[in-house]
Every structure is written in structure tokens, then in C-alpha cells.
PDB file of N, CA and C in Angstrom:
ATOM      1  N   UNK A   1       0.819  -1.194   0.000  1.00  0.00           N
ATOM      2  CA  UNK A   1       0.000   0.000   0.000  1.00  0.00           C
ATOM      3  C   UNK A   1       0.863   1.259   0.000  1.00  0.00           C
ATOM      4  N   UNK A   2       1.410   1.011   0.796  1.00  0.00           N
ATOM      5  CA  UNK A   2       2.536   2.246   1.077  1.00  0.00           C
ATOM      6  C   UNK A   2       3.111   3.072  -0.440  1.00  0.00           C
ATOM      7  N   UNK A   3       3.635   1.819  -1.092  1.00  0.00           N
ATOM      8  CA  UNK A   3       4.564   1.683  -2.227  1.00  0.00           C
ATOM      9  C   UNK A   3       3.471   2.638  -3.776  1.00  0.00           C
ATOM     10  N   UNK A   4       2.291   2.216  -3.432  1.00  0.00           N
ATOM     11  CA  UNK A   4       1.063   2.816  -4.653  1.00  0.00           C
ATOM     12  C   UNK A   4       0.821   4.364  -4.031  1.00  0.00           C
ATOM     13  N   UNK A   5       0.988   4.251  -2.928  1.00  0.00           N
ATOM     14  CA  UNK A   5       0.910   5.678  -2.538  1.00  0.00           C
ATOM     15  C   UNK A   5       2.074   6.645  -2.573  1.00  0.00           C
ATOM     16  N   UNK A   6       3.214   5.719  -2.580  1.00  0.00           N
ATOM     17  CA  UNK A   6       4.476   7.295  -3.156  1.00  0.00           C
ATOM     18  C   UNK A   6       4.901   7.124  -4.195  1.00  0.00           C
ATOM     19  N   UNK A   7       4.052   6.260  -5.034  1.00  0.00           N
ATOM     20  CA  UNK A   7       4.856   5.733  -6.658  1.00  0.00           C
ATOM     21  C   UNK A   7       4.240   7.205  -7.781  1.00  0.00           C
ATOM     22  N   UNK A   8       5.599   8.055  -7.920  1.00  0.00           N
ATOM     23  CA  UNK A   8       5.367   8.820  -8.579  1.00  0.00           C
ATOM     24  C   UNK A   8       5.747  10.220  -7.878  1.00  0.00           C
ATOM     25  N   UNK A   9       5.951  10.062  -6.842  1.00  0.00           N
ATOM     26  CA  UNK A   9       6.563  11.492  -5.922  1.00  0.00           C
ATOM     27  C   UNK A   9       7.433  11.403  -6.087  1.00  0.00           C
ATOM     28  N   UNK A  10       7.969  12.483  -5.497  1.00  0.00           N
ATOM     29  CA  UNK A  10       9.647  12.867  -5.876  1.00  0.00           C
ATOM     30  C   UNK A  10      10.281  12.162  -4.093  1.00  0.00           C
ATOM     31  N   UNK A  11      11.825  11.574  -4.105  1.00  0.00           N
ATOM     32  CA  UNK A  11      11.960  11.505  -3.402  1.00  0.00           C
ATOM     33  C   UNK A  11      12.389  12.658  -2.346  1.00  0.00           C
ATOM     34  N   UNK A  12      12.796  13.364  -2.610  1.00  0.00           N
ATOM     35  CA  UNK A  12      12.649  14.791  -1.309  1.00  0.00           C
ATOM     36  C   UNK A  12      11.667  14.775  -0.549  1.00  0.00           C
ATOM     37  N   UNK A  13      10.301  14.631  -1.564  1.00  0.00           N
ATOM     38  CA  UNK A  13       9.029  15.020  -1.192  1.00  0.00           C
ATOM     39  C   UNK A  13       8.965  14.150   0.230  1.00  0.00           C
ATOM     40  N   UNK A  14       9.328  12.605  -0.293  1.00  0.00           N
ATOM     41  CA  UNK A  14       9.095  12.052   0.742  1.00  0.00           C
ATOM     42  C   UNK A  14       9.813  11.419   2.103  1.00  0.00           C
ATOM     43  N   UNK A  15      11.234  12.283   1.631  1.00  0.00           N
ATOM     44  CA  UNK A  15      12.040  12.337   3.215  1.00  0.00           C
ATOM     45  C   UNK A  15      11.779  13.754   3.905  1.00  0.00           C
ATOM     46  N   UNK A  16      11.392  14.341   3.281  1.00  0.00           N
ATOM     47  CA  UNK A  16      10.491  15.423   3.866  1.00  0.00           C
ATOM     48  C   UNK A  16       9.463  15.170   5.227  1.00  0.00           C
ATOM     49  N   UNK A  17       8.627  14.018   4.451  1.00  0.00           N
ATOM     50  CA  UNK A  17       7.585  13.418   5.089  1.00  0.00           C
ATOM     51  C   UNK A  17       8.251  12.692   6.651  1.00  0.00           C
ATOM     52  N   UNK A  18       9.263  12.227   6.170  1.00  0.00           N
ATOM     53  CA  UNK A  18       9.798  11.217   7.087  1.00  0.00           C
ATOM     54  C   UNK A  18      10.816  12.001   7.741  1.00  0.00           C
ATOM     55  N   UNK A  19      10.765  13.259   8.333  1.00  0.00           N
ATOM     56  CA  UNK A  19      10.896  14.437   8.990  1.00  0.00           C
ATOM     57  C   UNK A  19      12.780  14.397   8.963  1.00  0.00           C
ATOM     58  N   UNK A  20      13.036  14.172   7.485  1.00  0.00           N
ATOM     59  CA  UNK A  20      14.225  14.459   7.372  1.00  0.00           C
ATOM     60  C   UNK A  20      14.224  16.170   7.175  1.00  0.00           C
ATOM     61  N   UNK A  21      15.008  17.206   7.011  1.00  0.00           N
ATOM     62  CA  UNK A  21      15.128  18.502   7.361  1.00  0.00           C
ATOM     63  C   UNK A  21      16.171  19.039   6.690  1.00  0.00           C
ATOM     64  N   UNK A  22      16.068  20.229   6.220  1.00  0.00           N
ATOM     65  CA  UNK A  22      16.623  20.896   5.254  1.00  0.00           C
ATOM     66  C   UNK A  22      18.049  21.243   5.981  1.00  0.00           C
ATOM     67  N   UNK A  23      19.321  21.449   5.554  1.00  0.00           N
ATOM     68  CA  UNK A  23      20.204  21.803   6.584  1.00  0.00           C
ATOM     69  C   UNK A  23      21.253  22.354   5.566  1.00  0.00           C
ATOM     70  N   UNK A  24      21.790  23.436   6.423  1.00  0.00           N
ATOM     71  CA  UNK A  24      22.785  24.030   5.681  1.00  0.00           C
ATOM     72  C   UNK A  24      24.012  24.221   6.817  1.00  0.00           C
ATOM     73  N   UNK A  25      24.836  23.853   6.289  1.00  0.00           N
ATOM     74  CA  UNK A  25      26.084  23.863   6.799  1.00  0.00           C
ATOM     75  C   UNK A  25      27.435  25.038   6.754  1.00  0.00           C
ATOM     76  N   UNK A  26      27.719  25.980   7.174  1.00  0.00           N
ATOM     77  CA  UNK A  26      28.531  26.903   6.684  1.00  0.00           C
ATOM     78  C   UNK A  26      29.761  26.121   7.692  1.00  0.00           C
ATOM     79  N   UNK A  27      30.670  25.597   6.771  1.00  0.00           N
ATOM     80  CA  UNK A  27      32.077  25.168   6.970  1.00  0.00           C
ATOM     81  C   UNK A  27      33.301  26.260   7.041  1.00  0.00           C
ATOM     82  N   UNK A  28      33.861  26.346   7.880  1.00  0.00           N
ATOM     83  CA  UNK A  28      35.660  27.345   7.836  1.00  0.00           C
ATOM     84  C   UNK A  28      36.175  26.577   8.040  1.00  0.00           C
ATOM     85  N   UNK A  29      37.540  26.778   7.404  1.00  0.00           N
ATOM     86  CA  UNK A  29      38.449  25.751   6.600  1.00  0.00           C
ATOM     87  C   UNK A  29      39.348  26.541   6.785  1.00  0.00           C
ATOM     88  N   UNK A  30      41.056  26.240   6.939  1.00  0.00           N
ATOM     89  CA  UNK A  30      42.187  27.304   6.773  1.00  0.00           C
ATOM     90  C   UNK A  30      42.261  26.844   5.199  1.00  0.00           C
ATOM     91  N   UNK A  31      42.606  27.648   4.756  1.00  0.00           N
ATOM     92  CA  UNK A  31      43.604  27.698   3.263  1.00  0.00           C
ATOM     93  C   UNK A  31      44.317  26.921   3.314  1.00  0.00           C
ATOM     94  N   UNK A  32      44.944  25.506   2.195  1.00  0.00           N
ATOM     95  CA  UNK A  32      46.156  25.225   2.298  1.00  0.00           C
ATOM     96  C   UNK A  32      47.321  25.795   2.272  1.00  0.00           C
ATOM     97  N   UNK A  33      47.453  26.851   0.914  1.00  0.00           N
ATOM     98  CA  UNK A  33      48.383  27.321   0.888  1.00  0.00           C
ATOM     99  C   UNK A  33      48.922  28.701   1.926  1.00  0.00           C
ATOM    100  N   UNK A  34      47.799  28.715   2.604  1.00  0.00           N
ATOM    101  CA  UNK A  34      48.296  30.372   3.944  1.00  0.00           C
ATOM    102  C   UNK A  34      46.895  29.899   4.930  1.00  0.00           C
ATOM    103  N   UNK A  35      47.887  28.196   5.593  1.00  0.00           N
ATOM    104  CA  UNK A  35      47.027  28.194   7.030  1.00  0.00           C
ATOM    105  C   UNK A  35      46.292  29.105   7.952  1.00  0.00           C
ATOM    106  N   UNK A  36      46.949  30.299   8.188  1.00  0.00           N
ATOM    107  CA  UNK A  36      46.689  31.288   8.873  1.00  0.00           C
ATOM    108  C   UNK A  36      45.056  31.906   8.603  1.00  0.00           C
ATOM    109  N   UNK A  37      44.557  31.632   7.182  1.00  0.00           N
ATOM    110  CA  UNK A  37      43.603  32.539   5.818  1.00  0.00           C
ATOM    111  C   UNK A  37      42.331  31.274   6.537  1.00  0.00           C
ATOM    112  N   UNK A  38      41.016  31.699   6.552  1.00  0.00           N
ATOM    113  CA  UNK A  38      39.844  31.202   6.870  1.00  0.00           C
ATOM    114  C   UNK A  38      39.084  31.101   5.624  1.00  0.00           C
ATOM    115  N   UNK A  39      38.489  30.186   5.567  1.00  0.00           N
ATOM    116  CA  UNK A  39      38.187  30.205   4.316  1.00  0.00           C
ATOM    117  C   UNK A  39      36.431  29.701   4.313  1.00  0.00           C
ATOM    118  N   UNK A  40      35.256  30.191   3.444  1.00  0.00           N
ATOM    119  CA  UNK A  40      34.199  29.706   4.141  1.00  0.00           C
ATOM    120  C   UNK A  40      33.507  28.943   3.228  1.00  0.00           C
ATOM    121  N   UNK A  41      32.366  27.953   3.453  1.00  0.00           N
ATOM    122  CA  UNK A  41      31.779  27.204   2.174  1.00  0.00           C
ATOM    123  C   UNK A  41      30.487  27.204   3.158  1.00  0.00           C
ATOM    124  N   UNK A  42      29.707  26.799   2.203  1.00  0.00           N
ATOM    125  CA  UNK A  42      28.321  27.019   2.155  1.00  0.00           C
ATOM    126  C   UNK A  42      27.669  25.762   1.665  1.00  0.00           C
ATOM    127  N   UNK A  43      27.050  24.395   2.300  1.00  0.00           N
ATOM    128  CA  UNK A  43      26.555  23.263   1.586  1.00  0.00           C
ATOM    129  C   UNK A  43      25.267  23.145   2.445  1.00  0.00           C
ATOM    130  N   UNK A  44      24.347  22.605   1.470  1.00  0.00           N
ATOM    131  CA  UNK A  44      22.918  22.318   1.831  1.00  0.00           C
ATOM    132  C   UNK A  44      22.387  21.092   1.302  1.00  0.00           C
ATOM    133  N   UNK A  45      22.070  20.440   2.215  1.00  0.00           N
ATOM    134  CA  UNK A  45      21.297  19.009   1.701  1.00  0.00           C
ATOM    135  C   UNK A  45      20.349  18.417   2.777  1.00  0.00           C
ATOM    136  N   UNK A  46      19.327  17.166   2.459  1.00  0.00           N
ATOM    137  CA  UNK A  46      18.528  16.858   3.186  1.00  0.00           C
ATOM    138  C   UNK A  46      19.161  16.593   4.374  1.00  0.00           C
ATOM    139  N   UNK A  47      18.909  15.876   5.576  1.00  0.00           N
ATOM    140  CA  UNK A  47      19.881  14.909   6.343  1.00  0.00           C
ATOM    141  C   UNK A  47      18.606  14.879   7.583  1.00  0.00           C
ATOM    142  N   UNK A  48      18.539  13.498   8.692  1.00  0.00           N
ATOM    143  CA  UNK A  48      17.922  13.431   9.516  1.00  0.00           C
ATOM    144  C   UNK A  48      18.425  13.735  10.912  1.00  0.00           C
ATOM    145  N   UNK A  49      18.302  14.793  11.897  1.00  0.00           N
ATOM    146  CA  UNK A  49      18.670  15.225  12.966  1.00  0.00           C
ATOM    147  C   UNK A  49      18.569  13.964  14.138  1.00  0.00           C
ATOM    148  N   UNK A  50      19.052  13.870  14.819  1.00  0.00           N
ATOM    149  CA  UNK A  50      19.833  14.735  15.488  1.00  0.00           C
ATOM    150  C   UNK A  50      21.167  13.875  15.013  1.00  0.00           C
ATOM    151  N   UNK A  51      21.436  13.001  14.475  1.00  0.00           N
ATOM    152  CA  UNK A  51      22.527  11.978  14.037  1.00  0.00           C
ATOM    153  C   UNK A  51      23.323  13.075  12.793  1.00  0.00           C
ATOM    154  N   UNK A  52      22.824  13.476  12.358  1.00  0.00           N
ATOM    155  CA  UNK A  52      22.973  13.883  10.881  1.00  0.00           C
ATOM    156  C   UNK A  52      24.011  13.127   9.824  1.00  0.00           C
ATOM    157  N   UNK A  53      23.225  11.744   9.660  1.00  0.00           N
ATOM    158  CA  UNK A  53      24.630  10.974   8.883  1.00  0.00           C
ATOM    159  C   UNK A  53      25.196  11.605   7.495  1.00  0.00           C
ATOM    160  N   UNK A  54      24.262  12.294   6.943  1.00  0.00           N
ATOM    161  CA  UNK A  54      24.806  13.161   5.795  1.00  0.00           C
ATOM    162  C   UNK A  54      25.831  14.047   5.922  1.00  0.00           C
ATOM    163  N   UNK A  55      25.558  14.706   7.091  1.00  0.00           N
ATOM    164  CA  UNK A  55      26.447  15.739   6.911  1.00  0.00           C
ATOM    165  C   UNK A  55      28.007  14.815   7.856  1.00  0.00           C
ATOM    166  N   UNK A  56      27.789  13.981   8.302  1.00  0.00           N
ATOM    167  CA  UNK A  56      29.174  13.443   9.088  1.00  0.00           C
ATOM    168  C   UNK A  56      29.680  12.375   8.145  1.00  0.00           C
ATOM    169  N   UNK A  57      29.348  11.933   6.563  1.00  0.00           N
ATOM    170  CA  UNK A  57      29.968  11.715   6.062  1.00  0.00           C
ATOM    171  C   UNK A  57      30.171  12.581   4.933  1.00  0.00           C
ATOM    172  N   UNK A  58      29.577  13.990   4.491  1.00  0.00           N
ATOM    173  CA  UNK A  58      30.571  14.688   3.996  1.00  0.00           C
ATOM    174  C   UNK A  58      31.818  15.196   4.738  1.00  0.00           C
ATOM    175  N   UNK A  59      31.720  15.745   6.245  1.00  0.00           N
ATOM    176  CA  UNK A  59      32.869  15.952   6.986  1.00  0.00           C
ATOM    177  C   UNK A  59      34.079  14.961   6.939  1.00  0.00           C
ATOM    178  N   UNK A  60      33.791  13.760   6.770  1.00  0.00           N
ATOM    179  CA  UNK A  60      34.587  12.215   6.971  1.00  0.00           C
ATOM    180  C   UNK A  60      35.163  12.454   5.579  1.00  0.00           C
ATOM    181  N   UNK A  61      34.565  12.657   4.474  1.00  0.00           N
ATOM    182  CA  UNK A  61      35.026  12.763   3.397  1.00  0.00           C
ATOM    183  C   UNK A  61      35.649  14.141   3.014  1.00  0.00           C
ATOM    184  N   UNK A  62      35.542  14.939   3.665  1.00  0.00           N
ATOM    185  CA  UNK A  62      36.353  16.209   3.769  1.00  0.00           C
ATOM    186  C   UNK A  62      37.747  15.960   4.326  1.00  0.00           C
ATOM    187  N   UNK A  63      37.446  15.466   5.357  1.00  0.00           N
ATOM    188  CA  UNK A  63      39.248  15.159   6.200  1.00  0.00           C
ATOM    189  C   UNK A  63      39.801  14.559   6.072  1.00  0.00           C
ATOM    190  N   UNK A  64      39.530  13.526   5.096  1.00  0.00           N
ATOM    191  CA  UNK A  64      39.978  12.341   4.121  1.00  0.00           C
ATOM    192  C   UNK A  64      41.155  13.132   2.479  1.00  0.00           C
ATOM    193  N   UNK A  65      39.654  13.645   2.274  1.00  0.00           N
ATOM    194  CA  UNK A  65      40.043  14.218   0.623  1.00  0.00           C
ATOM    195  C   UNK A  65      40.423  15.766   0.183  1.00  0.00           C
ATOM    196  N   UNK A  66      40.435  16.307   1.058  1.00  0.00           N
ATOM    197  CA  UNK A  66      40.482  17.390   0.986  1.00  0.00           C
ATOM    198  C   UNK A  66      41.555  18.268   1.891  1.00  0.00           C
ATOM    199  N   UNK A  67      42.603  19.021   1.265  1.00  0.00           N
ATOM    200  CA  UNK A  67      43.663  19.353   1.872  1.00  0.00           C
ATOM    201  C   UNK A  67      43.516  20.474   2.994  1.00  0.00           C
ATOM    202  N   UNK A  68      42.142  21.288   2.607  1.00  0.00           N
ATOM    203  CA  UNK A  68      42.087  22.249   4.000  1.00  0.00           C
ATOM    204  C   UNK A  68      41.363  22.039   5.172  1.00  0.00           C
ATOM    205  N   UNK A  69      41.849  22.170   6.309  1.00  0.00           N
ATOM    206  CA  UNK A  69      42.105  21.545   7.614  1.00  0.00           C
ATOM    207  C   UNK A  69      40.707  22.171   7.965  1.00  0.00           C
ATOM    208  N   UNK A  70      39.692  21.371   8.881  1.00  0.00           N
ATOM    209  CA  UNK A  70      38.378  22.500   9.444  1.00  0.00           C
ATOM    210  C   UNK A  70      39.125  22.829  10.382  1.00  0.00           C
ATOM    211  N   UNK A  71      38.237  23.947  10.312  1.00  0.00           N
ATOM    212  CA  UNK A  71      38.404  25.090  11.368  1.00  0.00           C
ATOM    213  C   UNK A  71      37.267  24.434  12.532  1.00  0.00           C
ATOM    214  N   UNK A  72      35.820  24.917  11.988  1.00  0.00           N
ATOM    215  CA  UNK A  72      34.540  25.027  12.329  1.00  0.00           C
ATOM    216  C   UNK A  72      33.581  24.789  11.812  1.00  0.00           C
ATOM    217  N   UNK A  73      32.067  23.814  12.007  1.00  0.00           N
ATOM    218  CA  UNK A  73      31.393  23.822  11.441  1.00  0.00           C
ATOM    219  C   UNK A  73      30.130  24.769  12.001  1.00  0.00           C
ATOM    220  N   UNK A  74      29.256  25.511  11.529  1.00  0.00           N
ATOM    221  CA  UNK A  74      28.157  25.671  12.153  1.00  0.00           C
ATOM    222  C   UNK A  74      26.667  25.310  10.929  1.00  0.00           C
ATOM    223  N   UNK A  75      25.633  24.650  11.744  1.00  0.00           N
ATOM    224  CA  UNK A  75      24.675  24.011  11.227  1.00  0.00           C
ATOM    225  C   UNK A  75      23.484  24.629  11.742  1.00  0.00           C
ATOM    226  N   UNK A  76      22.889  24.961  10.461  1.00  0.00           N
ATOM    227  CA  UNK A  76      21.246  25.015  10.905  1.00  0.00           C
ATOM    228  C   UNK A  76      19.906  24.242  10.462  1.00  0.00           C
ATOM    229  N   UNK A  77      19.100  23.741  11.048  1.00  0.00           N
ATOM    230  CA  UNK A  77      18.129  23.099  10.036  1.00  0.00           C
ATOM    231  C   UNK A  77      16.859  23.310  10.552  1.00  0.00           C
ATOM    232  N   UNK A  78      15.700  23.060   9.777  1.00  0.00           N
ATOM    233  CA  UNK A  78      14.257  23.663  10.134  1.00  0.00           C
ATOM    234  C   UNK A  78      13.757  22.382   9.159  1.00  0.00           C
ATOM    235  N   UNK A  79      12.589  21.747   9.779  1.00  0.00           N
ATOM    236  CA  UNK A  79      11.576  21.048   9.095  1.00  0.00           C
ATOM    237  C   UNK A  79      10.611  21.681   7.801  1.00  0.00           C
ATOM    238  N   UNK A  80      11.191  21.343   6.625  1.00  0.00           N
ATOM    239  CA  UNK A  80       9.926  22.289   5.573  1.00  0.00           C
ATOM    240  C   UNK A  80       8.622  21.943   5.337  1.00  0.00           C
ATOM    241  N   UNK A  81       8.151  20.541   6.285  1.00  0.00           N
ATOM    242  CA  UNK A  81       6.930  20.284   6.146  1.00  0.00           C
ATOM    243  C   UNK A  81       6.366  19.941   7.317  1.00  0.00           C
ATOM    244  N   UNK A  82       5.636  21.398   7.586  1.00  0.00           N
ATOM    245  CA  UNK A  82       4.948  20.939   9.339  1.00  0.00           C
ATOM    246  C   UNK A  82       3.728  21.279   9.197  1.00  0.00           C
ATOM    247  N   UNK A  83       2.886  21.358  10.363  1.00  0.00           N
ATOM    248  CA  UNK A  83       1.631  21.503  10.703  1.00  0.00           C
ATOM    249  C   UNK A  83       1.487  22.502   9.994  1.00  0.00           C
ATOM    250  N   UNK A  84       0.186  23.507   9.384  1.00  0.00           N
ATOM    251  CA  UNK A  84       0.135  25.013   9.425  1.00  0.00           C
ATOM    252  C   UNK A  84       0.218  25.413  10.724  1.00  0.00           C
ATOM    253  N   UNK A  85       0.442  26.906  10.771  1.00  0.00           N
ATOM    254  CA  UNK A  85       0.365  27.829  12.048  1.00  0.00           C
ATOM    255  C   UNK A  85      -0.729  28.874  12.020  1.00  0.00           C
ATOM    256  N   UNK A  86      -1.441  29.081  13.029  1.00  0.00           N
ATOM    257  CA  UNK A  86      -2.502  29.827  12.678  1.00  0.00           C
ATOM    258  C   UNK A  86      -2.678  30.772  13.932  1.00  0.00           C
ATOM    259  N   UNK A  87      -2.720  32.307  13.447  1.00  0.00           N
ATOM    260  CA  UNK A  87      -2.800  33.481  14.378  1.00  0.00           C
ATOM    261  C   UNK A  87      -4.484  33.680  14.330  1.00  0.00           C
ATOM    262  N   UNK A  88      -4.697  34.169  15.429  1.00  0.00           N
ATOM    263  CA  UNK A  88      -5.969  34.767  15.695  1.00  0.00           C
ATOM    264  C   UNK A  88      -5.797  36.122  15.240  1.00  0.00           C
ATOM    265  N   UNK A  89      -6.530  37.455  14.577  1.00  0.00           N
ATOM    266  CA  UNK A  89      -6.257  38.471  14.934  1.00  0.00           C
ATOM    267  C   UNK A  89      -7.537  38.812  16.060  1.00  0.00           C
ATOM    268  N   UNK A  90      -7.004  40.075  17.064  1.00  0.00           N
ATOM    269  CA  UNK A  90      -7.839  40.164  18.316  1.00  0.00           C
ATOM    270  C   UNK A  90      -8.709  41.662  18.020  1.00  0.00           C
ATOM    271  N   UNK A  91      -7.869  42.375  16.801  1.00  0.00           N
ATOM    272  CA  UNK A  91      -8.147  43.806  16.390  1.00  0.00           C
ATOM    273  C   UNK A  91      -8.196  44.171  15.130  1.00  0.00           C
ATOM    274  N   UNK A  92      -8.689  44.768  14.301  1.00  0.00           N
ATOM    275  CA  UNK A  92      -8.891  45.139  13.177  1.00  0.00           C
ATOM    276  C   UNK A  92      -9.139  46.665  12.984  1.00  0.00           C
ATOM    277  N   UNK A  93      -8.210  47.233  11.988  1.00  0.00           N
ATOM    278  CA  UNK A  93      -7.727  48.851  11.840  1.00  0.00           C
ATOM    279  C   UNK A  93      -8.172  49.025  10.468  1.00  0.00           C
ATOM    280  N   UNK A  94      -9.114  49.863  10.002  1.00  0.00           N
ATOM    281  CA  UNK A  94      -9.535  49.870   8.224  1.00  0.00           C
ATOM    282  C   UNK A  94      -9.447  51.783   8.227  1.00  0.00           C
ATOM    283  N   UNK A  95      -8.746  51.701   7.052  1.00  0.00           N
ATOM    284  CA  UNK A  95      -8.617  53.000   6.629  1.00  0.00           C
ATOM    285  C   UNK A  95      -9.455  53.597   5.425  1.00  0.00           C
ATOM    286  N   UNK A  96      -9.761  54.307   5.265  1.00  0.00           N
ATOM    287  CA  UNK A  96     -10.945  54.658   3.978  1.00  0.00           C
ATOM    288  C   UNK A  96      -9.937  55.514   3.408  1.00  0.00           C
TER     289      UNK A  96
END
């Protein structure tokens, strides 16, 4: 059943569902060639919190393959498919 019901979605759509979460990663890195030099990157992909195996095997594959040393990572992520949110208004202002 499952299988007739996502046959034809995109898969995002449906790790979405399965409260995987949008995440962006801003990486600092020294420079190889002038250790001293910070250097910044910017990557975004799905990944499931709080483990985040995506992003700890691009890091794994960073310190592997890649000659500049991290500095720092900082990560943010937000669910893009949640409940709606719904405000009351308590007042209403009309101008003519």
C-alpha cells in the first residue's frame, strides 16, 4: 500500500515526510596554501537530525580528501513540512 501511494513522488518530497530537514552547513576551513587565511563554504542538503549521517559523512570525506584543515562547522536546520500555524487576529484597523 505504502509503495502505490508514493509511486510517482519525488523523493525529497518524501524524506520530507519522514521528517528528514533541510540543513545548511557553513564550513571554515584554513587555506592550504596560507594556514593562517579562513576560508568559508556554504553546503545544503537533506539529512535526519539529530545523528545527521549526511552531513558526518561529507565531513569524513572532507578530512579524508580534501587538503584544508576545518576550522569550524556551524549548522542550521528547520523542518519544511509541518503543521500550518494559525494566528488569531484580536483587532482590526480599516482605513478609507
Amino acid at each position: 500500500m505504502h509503495d502505490d501511494v508514493t509511486r510517482g513522488v519525488d523523493d525529497d518530497f518524501t524524506r520530507r515526510l519522514q521528517d528528514w530537514r533541510m540543513l545548511t552547513a557553513e564550513v571554515l576551513y584554513h587555506m592550504p596554501d596560507h594556514p593562517h587565511v579562513l576560508q568559508s563554504f556554504t553546503w545544503q542538503t537533506l539529512d535526519v537530525p539529530p545523528r545527521f549521517p549526511r552531513l558526518i559523512g561529507f565531513l569524513d570525506f572532507w578530512s579524508h580528501s580534501i587538503e584544508g584543515m576545518l576550522h569550524s562547522v556551524r549548522i542550521m536546520h528547520d523542518a519544511l513540512i509541518r503543521p500550518a500555524e494559525y494566528r488569531f487576529v484580536d483587532r482590526e484597523l480599516r482605513l478609507n
